[in-house]
Protein backbone atom coordinates (compact mmCIF):
# COMPACT_ATOMS: atom_id res chain seq x y z
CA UNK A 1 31.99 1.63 18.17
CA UNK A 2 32.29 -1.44 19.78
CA UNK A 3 29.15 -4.46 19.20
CA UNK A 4 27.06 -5.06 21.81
CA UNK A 5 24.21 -6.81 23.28
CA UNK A 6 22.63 -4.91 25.58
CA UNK A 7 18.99 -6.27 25.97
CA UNK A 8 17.99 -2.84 28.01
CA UNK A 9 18.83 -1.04 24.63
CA UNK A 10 17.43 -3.53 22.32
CA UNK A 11 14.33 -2.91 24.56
CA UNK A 12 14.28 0.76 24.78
CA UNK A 13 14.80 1.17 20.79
CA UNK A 14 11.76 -1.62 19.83
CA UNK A 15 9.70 -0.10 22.94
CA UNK A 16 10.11 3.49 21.16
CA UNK A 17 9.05 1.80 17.42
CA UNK A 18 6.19 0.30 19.18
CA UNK A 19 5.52 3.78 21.41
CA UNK A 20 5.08 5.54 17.81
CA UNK A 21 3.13 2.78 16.00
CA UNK A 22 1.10 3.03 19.48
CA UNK A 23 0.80 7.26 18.79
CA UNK A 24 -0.25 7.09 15.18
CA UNK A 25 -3.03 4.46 15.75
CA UNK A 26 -4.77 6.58 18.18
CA UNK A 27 -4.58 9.81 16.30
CA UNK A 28 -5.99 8.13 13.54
CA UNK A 29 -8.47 5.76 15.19
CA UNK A 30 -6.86 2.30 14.03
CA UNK A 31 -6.45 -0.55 16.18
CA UNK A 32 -3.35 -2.45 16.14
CA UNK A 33 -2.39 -5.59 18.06
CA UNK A 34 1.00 -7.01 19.71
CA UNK A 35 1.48 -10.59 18.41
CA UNK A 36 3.64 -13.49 18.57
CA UNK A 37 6.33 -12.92 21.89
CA UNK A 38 5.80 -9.67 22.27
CA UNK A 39 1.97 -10.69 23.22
CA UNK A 40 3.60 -12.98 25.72
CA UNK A 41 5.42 -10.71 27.06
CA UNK A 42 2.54 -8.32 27.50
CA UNK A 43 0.03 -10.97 29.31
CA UNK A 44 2.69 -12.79 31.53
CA UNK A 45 5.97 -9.84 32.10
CA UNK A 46 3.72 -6.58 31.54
CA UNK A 47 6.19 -5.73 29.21
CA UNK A 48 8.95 -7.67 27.22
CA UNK A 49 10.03 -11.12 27.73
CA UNK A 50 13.21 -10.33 29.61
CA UNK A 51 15.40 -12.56 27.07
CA UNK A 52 13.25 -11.70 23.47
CA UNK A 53 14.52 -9.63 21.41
CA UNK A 54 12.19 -8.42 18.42
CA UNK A 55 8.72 -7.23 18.83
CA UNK A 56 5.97 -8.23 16.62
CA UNK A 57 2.46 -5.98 15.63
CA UNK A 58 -0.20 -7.22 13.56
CA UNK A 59 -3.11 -5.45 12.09
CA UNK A 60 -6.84 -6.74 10.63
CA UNK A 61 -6.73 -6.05 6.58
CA UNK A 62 -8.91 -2.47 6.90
CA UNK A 63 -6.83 -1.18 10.06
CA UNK A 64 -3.30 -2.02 8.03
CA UNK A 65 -4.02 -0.39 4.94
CA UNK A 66 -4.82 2.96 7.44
CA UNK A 67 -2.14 2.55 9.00
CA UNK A 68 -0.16 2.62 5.44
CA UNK A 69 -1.43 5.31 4.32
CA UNK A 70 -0.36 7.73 7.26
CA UNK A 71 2.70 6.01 8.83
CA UNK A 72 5.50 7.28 6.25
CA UNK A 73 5.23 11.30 7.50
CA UNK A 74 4.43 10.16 10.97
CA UNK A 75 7.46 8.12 11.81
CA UNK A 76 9.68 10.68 13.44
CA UNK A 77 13.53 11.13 12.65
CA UNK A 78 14.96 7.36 13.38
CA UNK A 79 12.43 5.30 12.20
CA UNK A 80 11.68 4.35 8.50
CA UNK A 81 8.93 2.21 7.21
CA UNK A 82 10.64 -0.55 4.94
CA UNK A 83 8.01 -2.36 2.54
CA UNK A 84 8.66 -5.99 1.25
CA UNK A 85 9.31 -4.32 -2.15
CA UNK A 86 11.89 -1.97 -0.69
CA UNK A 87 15.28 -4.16 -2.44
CA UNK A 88 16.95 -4.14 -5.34
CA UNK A 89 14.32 -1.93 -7.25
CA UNK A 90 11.44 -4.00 -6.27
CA UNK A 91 13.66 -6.85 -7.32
CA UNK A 92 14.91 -8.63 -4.42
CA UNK A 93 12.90 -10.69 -1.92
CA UNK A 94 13.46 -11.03 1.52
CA UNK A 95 9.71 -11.95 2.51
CA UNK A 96 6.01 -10.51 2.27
CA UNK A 97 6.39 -8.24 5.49
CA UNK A 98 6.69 -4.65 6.06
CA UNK A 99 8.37 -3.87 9.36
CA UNK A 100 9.48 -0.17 11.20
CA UNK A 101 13.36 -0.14 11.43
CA UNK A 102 15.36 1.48 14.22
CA UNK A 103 18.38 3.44 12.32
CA UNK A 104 20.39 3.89 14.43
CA UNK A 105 20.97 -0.08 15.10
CA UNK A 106 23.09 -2.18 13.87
CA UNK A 107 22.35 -6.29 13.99
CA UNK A 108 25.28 -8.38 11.23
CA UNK A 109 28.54 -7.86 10.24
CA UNK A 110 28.97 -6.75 6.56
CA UNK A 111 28.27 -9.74 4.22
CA UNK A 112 26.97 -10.58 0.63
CA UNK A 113 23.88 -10.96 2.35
CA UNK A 114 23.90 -7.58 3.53
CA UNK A 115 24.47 -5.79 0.33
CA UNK A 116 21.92 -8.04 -1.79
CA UNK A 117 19.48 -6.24 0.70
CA UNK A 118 21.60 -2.72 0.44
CA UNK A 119 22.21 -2.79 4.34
CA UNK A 120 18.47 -2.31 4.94
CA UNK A 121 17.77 -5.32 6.95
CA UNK A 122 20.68 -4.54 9.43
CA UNK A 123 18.57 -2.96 12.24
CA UNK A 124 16.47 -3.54 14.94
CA UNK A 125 12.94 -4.09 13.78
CA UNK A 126 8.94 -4.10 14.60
CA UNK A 127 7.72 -6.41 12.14
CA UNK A 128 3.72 -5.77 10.93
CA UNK A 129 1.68 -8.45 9.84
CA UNK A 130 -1.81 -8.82 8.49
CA UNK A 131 -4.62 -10.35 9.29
CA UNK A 132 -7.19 -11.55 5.89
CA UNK A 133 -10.41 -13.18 6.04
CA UNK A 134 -10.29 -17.05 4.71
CA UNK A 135 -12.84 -18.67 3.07
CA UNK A 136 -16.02 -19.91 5.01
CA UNK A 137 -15.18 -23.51 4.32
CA UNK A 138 -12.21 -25.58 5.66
CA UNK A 139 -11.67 -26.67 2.58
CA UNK A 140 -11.23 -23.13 0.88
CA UNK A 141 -9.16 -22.24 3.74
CA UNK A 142 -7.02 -24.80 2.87
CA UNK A 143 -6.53 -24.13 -0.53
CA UNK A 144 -5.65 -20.36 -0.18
CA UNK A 145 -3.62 -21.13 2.55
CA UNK A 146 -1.38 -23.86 -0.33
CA UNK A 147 -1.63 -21.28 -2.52
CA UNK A 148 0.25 -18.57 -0.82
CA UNK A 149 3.20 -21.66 0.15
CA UNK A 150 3.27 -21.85 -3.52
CA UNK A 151 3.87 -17.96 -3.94
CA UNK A 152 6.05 -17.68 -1.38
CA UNK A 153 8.03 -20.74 -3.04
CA UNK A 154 8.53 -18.60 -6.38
CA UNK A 155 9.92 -15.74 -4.65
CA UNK A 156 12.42 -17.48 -3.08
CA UNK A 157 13.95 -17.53 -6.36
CA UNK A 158 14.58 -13.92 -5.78
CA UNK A 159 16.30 -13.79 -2.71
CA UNK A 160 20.33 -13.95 -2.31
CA UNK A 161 20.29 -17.27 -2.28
CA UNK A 162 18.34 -20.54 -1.01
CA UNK A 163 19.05 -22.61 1.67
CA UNK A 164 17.75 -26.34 1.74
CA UNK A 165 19.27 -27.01 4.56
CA UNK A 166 16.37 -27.07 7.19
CA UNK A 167 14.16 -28.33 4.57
CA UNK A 168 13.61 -32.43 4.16
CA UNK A 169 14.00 -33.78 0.92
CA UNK A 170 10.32 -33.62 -0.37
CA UNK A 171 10.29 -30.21 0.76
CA UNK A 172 13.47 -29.60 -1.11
CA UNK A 173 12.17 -30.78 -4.29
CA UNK A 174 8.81 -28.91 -3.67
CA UNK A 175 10.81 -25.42 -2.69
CA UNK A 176 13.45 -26.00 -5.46
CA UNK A 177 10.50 -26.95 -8.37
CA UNK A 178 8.80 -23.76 -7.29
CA UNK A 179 11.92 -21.35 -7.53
CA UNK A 180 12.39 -22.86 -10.97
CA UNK A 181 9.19 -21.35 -11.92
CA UNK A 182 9.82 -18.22 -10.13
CA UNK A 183 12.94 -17.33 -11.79
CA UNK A 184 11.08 -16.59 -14.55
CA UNK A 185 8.37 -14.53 -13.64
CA UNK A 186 9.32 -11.09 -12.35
CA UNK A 187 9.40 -9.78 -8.38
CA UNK A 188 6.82 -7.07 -9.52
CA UNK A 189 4.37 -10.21 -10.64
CA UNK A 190 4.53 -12.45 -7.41
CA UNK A 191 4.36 -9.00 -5.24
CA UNK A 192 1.29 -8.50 -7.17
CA UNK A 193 0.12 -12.29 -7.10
CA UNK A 194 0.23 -12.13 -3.25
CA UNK A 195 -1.67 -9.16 -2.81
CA UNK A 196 -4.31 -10.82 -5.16
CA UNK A 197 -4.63 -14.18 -2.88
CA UNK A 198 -4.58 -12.03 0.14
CA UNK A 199 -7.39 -9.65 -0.91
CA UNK A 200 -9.25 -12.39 -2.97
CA UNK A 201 -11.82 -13.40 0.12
CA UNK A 202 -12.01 -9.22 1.89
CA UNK A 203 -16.07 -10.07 1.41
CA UNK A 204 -15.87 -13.39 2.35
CA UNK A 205 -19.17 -13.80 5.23
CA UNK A 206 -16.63 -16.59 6.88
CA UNK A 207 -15.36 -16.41 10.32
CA UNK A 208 -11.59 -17.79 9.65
CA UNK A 209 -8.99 -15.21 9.77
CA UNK A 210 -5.04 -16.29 8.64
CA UNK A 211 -1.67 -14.00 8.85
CA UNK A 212 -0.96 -13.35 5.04
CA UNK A 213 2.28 -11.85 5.09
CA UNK A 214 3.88 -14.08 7.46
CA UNK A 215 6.42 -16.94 6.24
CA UNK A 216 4.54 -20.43 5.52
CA UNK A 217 5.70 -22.01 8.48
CA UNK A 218 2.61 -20.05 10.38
CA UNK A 219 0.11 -20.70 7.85
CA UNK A 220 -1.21 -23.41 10.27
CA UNK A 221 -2.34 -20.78 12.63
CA UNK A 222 -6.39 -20.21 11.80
CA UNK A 223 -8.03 -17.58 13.68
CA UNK A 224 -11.35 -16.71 14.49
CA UNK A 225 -12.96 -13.52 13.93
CA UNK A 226 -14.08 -12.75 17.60
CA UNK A 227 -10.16 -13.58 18.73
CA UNK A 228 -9.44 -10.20 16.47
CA UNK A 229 -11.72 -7.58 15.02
CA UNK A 230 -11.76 -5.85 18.46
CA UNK A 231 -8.70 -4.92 20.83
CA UNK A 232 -8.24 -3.41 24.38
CA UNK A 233 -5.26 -1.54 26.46
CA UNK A 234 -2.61 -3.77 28.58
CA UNK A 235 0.07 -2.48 30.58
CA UNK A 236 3.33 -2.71 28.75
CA UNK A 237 6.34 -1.47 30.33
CA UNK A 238 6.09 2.37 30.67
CA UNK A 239 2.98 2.80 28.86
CA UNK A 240 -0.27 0.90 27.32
CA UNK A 241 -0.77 -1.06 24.41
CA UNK A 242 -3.43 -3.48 22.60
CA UNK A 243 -3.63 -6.71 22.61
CA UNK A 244 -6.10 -8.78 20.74
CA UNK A 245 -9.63 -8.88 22.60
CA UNK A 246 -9.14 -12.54 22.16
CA UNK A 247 -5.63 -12.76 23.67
CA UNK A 248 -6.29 -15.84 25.62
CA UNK A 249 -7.45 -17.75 22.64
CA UNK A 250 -4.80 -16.97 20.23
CA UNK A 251 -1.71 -17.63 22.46
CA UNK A 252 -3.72 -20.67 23.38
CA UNK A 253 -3.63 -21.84 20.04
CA UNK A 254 -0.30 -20.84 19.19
CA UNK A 255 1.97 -21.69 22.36
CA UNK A 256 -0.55 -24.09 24.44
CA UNK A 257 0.69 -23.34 28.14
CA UNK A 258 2.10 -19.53 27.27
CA UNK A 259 2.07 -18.98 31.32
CA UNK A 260 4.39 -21.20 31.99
CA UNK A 261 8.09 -20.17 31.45
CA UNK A 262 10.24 -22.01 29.27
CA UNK A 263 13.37 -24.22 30.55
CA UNK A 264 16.11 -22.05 31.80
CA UNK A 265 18.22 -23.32 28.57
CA UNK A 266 15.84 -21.90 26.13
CA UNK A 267 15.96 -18.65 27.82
CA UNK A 268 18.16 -16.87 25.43
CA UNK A 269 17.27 -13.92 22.75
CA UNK A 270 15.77 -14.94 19.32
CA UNK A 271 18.82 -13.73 17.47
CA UNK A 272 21.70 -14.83 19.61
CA UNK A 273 23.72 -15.64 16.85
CA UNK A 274 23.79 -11.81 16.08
CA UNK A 275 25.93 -9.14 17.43
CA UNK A 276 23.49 -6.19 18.35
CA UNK A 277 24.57 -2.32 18.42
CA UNK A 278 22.45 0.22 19.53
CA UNK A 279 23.18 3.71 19.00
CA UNK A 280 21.80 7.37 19.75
């Protein structure tokens, strides 16, 4: 089989993930929300951005743990439901998300990278976030939203390896100081620490809302409740899907202008860099 890139396929296979994560909702009465580019793509194409090439679904606390409790014998032959815990025995880290693969994909060449997550990252993906509650004050807020860097900073110590490079130097010395201590404190701990901190304010009378699971680097994004305890139906492709009620508000917030497209340049897929194989 030869690699390819073929963004019609790489569309079809993360339009059938999100078809079935669509199905089970509804037949169980959760509400689920596309987020990130695919909730671009939604408001401005009706469907995918024409050059993006993942597809992102994000669920309130109440509506995700549903959702977990029905999705493994729902998921047709195809799909599989990989949990942040999935590698190495519960051993490995990767990151705090769960995500819906598409088997019969194929995204990197073999590499150590590859087998220190057994081959299970090397598909096509729908990745599913969560939405907590934050404290009422800013200040709170704040605090869990440092704490869950710092987690997050442990279990890097548990990946296949770290990479400073992105990171500037007092970054490095903060990510670094923090594997230190994560090296000695097992995967099954900081899995369990970050379930804590994201469950910690579920009563909280606040208004703030945050994406838990999601990599620090979108801990700045603070939502309000309005923006995403309710959803509705777009058009999206073939089909319908929800969106958050308060669409407008959170691309606002996350991409400013999210009408307008982006120079012609920056019109390429998210993971270029990657040879793509789709397969039936």
């Amino acid at each position: 089989m030869k690699p390819s890139y073929d963004m019609g396929k790489v569309h079809g296979a993360n339009l059938k993930i999100l078809k079935e994560i669509d199905r089970i909702c509804r037949k169980y009465n959760i509400k689920y929300m596309l987020d990130a580019g695919t909730l671009i793509g939604a408001v401005r194409h009706n469907g995918f951005i024409p050059w993006d090439d993942d597809a992102d679904v994000a669920f309130t606390r109440n509506q995700y743990d549903a959702f977990m409790k029905v999705v493994r014998r729902e998921l047709p032959e195809g799909l599989e439901l990989l949990e942040p815990n999935s590698f190495r025995g519960g051993k490995g880290f990767y990151d705090f998300t769960a995500r819906i693969i598409y088997k019969n994909s194929r995204c990197h060449e073999d590499s150590p990278q590859m087998a220190f997550y057994e081959g299970k990252l090397n598909h096509l993906w729908v990745d599913l976030f969560v939405i907590d509650r934050l404290p009422a004050g800013r200040a709170g807020a704040a605090v869990t939203k440092f704490l869950h860097m710092a987690v997050y900073g442990m279990a890097m110590a548990h990946r296949d390896k770290l990479d400073f490079s992105k990171y500037s130097l007092m970054n490095k010395i903060f990510v670094g100081g923090l594997a230190m201590v994560g090296r000695v404190i097992p995967m099954k701990a900081i899995f369990a620490m970050q379930k804590a901190l994201a469950l910690k304010d579920r009563n909280s009378k606040g208004r703030l809302r945050y994406y838990s699971n999601y990599q620090p680097d979108f801990l700045y994004v603070t939502l309000d409740k309005d923006w995403c305890d309710e959803v509705e139906d777009i058009d999206f492709e073939d089909t319908r899907l929800m969106i958050p009620k308060g669409w407008h508000q959170v691309l606002t917030l996350v991409y400013g202008e999210y009408m307008k497209l982006p120079p012609e340049e920056q019109r390429v897929p998210s993971h270029s860099s990657l040879e793509i194989e789709v397969y039936d």
